[in-house]
PDB file of N, CA and C in Angstrom:
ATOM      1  N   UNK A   1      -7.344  25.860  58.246  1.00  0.00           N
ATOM      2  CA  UNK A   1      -7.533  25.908  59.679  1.00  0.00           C
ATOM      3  C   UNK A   1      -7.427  24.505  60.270  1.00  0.00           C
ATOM      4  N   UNK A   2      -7.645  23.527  59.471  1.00  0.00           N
ATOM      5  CA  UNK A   2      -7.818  22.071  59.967  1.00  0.00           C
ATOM      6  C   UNK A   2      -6.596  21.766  60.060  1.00  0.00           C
ATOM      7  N   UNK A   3      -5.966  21.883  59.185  1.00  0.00           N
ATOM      8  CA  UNK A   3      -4.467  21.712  59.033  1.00  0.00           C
ATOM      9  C   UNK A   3      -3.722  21.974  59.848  1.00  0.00           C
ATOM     10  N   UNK A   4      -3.982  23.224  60.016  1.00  0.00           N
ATOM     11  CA  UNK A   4      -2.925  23.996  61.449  1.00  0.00           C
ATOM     12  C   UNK A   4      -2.869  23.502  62.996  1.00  0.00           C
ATOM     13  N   UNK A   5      -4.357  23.159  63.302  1.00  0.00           N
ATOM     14  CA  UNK A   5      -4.822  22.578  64.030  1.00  0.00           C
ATOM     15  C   UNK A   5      -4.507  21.425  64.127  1.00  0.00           C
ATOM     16  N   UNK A   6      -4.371  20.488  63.254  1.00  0.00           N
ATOM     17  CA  UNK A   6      -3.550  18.914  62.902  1.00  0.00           C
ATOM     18  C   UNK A   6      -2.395  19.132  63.519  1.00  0.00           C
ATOM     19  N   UNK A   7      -1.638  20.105  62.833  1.00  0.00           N
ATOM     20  CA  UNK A   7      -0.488  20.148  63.062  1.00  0.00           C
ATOM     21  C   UNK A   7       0.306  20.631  64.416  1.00  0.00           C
ATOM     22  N   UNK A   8      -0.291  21.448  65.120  1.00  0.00           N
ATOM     23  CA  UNK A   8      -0.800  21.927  66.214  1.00  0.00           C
ATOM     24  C   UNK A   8      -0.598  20.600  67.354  1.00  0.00           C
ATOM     25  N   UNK A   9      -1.561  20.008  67.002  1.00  0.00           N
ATOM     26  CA  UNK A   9      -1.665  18.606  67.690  1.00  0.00           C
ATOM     27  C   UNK A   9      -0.664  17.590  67.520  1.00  0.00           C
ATOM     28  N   UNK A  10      -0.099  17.634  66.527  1.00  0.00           N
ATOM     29  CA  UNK A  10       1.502  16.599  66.056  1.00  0.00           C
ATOM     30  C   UNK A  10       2.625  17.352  66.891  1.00  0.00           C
ATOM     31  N   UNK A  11       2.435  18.726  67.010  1.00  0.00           N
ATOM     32  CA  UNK A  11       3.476  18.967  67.648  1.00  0.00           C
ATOM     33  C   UNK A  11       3.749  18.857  68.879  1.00  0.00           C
ATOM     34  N   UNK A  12       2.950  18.991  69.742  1.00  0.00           N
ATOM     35  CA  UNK A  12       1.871  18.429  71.024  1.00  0.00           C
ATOM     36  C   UNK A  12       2.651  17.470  71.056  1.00  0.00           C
ATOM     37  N   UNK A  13       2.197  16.131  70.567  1.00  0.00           N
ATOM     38  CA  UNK A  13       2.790  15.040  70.965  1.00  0.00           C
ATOM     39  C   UNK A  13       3.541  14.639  70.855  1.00  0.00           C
ATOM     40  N   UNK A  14       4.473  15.187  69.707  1.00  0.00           N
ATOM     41  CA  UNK A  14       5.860  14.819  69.436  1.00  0.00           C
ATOM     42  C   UNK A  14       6.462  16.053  70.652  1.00  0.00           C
ATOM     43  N   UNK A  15       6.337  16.825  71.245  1.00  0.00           N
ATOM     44  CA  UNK A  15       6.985  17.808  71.939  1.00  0.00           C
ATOM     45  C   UNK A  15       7.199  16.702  73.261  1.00  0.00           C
ATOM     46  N   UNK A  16       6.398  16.558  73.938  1.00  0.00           N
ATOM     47  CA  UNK A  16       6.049  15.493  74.732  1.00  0.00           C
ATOM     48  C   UNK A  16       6.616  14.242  75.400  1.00  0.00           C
ATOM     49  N   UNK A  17       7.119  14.051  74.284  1.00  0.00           N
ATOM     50  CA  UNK A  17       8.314  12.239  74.205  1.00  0.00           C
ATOM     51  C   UNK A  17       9.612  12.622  74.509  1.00  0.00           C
ATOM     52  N   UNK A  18       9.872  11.943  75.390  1.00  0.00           N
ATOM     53  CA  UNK A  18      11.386  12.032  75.563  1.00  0.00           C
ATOM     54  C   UNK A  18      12.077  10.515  75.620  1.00  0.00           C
ATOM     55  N   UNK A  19      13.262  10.372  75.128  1.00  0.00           N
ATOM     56  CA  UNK A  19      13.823   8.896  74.271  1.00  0.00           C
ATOM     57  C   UNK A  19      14.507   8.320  75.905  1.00  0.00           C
ATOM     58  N   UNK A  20      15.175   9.488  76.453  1.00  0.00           N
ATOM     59  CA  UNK A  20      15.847   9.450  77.828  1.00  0.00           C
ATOM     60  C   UNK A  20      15.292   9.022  78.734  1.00  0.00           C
ATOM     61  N   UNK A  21      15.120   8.183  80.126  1.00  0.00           N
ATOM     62  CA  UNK A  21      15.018   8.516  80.868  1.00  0.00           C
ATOM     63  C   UNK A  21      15.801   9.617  81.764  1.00  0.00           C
ATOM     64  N   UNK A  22      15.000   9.943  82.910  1.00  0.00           N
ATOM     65  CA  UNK A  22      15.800  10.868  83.468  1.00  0.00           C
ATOM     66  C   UNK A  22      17.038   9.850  84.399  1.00  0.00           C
ATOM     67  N   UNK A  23      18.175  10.323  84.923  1.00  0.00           N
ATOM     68  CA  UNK A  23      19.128   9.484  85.167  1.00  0.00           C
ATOM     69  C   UNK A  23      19.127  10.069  87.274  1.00  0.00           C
ATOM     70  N   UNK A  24      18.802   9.102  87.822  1.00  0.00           N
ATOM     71  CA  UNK A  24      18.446   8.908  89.342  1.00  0.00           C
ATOM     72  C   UNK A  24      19.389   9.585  89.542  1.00  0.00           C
ATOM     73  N   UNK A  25      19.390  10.582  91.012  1.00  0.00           N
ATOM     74  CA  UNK A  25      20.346  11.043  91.301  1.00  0.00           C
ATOM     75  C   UNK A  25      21.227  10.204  91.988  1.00  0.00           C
ATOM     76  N   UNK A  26      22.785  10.988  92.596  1.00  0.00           N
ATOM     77  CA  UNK A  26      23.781  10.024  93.151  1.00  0.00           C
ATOM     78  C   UNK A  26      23.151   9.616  94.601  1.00  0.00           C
ATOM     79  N   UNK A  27      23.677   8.093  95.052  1.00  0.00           N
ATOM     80  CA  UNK A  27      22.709   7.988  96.491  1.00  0.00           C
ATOM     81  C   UNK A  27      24.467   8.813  97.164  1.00  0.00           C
ATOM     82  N   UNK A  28      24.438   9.024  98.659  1.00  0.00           N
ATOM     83  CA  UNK A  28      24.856   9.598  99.824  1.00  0.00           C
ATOM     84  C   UNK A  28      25.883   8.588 100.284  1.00  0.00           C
ATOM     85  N   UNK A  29      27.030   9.316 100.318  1.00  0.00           N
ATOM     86  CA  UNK A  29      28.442   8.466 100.384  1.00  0.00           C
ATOM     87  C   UNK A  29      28.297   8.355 101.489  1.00  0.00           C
ATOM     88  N   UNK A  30      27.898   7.046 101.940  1.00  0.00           N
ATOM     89  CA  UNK A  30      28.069   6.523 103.545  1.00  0.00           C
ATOM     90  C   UNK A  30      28.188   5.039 103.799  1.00  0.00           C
ATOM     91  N   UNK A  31      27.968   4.408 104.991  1.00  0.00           N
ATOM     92  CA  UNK A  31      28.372   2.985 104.898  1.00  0.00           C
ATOM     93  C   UNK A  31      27.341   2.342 104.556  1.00  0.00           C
ATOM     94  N   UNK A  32      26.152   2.268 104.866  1.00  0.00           N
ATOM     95  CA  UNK A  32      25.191   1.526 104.104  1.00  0.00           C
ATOM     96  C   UNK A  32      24.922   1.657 102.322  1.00  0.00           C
ATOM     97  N   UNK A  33      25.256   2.485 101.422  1.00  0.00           N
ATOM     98  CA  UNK A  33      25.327   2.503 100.597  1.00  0.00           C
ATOM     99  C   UNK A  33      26.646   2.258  99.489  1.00  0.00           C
ATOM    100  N   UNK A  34      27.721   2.301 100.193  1.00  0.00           N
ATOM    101  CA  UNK A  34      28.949   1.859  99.689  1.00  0.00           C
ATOM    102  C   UNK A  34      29.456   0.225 100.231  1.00  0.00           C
ATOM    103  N   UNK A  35      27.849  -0.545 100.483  1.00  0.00           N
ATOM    104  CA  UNK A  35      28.448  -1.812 100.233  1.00  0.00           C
ATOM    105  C   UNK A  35      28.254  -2.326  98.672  1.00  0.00           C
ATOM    106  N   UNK A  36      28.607  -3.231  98.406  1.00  0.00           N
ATOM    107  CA  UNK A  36      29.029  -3.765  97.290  1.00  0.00           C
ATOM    108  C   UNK A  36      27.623  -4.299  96.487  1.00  0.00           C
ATOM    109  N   UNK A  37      26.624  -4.587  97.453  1.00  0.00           N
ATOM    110  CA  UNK A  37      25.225  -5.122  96.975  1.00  0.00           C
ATOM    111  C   UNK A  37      24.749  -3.635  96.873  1.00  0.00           C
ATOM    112  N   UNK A  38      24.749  -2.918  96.969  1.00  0.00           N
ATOM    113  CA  UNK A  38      23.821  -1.448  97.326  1.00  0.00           C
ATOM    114  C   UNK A  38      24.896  -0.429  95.884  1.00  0.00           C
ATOM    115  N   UNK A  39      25.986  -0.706  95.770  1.00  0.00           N
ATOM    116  CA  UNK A  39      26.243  -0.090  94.311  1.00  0.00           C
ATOM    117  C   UNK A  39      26.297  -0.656  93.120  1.00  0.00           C
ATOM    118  N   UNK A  40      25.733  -2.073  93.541  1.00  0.00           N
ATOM    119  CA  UNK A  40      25.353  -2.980  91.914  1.00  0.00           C
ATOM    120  C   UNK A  40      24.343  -2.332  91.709  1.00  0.00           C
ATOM    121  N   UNK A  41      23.451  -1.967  92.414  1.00  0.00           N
ATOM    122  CA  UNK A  41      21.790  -1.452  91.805  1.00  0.00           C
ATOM    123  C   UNK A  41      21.811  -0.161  91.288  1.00  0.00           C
ATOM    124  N   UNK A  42      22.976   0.581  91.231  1.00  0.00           N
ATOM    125  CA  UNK A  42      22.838   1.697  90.388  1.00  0.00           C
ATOM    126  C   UNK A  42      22.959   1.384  88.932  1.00  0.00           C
ATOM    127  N   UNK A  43      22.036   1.772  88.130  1.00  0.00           N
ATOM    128  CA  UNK A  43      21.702   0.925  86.833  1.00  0.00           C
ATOM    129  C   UNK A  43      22.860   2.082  86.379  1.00  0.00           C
ATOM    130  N   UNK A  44      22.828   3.088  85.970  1.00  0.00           N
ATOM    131  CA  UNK A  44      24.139   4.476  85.150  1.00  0.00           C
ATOM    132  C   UNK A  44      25.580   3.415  85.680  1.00  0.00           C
ATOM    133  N   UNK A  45      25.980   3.288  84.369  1.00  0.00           N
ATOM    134  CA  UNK A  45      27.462   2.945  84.601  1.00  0.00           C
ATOM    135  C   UNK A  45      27.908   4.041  85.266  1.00  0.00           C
ATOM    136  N   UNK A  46      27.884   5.281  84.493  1.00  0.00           N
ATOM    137  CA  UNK A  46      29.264   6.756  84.607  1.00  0.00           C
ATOM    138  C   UNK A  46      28.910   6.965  85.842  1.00  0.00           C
ATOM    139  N   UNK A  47      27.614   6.711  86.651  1.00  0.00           N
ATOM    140  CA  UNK A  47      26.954   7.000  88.307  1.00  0.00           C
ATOM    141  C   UNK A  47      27.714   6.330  88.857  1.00  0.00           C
ATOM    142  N   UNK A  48      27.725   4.788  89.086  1.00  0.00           N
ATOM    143  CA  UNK A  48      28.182   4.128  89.356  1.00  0.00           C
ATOM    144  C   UNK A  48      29.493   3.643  89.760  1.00  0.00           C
ATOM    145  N   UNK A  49      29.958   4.077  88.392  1.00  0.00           N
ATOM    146  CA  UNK A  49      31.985   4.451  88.649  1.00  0.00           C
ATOM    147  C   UNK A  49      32.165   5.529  89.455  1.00  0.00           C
ATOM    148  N   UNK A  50      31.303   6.572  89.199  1.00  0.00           N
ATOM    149  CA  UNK A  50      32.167   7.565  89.984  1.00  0.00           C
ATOM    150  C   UNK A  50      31.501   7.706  91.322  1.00  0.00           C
ATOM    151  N   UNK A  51      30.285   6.745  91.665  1.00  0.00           N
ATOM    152  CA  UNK A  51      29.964   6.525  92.753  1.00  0.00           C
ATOM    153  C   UNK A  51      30.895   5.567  94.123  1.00  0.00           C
ATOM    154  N   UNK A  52      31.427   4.765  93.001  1.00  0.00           N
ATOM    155  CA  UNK A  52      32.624   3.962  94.201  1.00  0.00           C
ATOM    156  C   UNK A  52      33.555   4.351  93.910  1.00  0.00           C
ATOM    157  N   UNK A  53      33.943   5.271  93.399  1.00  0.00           N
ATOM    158  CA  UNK A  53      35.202   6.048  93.312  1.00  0.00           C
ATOM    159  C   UNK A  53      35.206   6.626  94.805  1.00  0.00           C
ATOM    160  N   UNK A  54      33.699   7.752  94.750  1.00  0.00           N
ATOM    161  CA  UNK A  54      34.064   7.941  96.023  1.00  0.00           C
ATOM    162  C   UNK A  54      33.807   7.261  97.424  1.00  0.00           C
ATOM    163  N   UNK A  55      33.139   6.356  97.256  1.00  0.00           N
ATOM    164  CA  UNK A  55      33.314   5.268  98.297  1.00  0.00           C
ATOM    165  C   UNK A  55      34.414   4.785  98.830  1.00  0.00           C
ATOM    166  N   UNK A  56      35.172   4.608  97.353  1.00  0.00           N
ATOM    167  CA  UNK A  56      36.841   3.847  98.405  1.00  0.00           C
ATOM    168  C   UNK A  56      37.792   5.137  98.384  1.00  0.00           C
ATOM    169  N   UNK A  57      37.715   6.563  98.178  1.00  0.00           N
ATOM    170  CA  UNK A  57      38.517   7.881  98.574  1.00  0.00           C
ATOM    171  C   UNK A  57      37.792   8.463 100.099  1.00  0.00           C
ATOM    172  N   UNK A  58      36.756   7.302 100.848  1.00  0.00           N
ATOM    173  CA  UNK A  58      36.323   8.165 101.685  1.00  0.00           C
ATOM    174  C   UNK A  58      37.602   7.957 103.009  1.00  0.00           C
ATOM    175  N   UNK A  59      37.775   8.636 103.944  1.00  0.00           N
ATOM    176  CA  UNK A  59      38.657   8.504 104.897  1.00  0.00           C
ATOM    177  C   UNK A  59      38.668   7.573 105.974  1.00  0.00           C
ATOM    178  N   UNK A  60      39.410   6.643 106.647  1.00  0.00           N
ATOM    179  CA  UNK A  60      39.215   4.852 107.144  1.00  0.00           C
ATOM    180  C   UNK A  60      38.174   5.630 107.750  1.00  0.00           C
ATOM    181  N   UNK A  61      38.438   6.863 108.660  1.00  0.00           N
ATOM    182  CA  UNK A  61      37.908   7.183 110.052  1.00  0.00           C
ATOM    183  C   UNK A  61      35.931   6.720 109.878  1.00  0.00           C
ATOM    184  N   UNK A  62      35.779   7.210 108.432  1.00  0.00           N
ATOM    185  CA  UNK A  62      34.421   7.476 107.681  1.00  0.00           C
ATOM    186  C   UNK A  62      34.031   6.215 107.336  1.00  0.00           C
ATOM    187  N   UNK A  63      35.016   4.778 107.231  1.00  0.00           N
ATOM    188  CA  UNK A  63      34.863   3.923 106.875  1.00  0.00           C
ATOM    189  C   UNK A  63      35.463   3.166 105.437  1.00  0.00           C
ATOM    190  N   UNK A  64      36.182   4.563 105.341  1.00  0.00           N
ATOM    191  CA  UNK A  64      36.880   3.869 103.741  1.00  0.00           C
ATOM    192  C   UNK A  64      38.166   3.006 104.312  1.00  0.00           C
ATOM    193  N   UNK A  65      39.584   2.812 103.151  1.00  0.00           N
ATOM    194  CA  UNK A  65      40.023   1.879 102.991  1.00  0.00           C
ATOM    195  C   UNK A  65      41.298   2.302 103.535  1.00  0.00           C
ATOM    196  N   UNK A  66      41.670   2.048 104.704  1.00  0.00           N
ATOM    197  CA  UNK A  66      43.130   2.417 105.013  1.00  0.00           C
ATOM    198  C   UNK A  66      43.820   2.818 104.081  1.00  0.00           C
ATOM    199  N   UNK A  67      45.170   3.205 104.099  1.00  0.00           N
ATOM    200  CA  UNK A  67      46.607   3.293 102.894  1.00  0.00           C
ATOM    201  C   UNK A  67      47.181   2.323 103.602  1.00  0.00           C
ATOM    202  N   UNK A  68      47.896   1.965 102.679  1.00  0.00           N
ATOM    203  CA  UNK A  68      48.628   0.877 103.044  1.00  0.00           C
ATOM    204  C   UNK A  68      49.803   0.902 103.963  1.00  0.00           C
ATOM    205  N   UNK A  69      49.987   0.691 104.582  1.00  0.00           N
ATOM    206  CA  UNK A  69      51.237   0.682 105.670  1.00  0.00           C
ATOM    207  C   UNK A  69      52.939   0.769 105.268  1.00  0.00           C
ATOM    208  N   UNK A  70      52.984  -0.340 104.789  1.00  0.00           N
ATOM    209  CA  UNK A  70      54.020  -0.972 104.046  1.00  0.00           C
ATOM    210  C   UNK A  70      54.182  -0.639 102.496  1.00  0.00           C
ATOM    211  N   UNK A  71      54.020   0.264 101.805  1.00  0.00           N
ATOM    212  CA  UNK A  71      53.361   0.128 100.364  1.00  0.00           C
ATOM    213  C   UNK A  71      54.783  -0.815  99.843  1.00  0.00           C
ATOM    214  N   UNK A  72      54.643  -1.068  98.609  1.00  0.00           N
ATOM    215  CA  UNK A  72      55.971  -2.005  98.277  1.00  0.00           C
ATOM    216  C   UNK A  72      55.928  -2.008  96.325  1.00  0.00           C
ATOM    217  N   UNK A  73      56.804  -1.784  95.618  1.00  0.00           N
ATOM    218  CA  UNK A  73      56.844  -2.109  94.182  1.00  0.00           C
ATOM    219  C   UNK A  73      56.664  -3.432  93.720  1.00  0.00           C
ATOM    220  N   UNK A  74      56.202  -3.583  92.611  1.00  0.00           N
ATOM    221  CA  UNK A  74      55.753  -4.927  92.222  1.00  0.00           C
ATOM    222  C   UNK A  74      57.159  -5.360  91.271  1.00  0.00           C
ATOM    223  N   UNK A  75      58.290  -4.548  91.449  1.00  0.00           N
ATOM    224  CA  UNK A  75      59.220  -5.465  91.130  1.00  0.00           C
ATOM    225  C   UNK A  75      60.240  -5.637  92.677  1.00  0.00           C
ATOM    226  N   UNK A  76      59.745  -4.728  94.042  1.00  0.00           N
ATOM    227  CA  UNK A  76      60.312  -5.935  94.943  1.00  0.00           C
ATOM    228  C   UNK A  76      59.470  -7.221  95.230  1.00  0.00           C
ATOM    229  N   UNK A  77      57.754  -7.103  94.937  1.00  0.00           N
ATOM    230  CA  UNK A  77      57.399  -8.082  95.368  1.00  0.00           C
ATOM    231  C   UNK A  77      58.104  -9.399  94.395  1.00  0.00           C
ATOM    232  N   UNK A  78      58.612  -8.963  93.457  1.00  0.00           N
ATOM    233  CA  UNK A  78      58.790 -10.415  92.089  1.00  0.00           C
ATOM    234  C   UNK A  78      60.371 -10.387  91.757  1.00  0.00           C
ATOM    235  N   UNK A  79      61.127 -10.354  93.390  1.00  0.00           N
ATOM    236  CA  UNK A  79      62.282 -10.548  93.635  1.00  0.00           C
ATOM    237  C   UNK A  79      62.982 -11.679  92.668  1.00  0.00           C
ATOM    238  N   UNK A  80      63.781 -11.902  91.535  1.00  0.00           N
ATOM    239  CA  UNK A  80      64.236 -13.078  91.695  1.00  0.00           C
ATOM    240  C   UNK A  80      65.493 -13.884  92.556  1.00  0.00           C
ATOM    241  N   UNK A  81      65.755 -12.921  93.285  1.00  0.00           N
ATOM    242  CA  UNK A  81      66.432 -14.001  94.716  1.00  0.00           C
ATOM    243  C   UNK A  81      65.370 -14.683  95.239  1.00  0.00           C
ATOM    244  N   UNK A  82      63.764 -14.444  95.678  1.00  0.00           N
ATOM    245  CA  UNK A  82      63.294 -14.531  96.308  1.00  0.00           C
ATOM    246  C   UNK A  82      62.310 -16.306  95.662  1.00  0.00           C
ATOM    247  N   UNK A  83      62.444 -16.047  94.551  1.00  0.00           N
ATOM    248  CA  UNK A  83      61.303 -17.201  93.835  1.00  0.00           C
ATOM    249  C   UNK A  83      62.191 -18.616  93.782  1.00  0.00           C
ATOM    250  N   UNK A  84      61.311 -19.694  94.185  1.00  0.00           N
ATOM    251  CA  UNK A  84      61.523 -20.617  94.304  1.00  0.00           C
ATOM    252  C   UNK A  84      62.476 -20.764  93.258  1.00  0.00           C
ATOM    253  N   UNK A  85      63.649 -22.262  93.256  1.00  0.00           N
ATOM    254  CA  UNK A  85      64.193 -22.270  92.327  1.00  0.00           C
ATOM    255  C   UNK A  85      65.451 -21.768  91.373  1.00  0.00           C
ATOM    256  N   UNK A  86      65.494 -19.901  91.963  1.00  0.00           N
ATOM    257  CA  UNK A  86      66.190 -18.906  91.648  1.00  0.00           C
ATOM    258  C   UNK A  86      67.897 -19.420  91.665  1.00  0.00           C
ATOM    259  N   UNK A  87      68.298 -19.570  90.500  1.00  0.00           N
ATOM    260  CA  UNK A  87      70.182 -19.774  91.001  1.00  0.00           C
ATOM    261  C   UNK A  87      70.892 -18.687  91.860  1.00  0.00           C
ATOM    262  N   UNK A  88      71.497 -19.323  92.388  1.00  0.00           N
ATOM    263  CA  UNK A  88      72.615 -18.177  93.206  1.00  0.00           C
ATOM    264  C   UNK A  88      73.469 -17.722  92.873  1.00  0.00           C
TER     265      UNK A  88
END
């Protein structure tokens, strides 16, 4: 009976412990929280990434990041007519 009761009680406290914390929920995609000081403090990397993920997919109107106007390839930007030097 002592035993069971021991044991009883080991299980108790080992039931109890958890190794995890629990992981904060996501904060609220808006402009005070998608500045750059306000998503360093999310300690969860995987939160975090996919927290300014959606920060910079939000729409300009909402405050996200324009598209680019002009978009352009990075082999017209690295023209070689264009670089100093270039023979003719």
């Amino acid at each position: 009976m002592k035993k069971t009761m021991m044991l009883a009680g080991l299980v108790v406290v080992v039931a109890g412990c958890d190794n995890k914390p629990a992981i904060p929920p996501m904060p609220e995609v808006n402009d005070i929280n998608c500045q750059i000081e306000a998503i360093k403090k999310i300690e969860d990397r995987a939160t975090r990434e996919k927290f300014a993920g959606l920060c910079s997919r939000r729409s300009p109107a909402s405050g996200g990041i324009a598209p680019t106007e002009k978009p352009m390839n990075w082999l017209e930007l690295a023209d070689p007519k264009d670089q100093k030097g270039a023979k003719s």
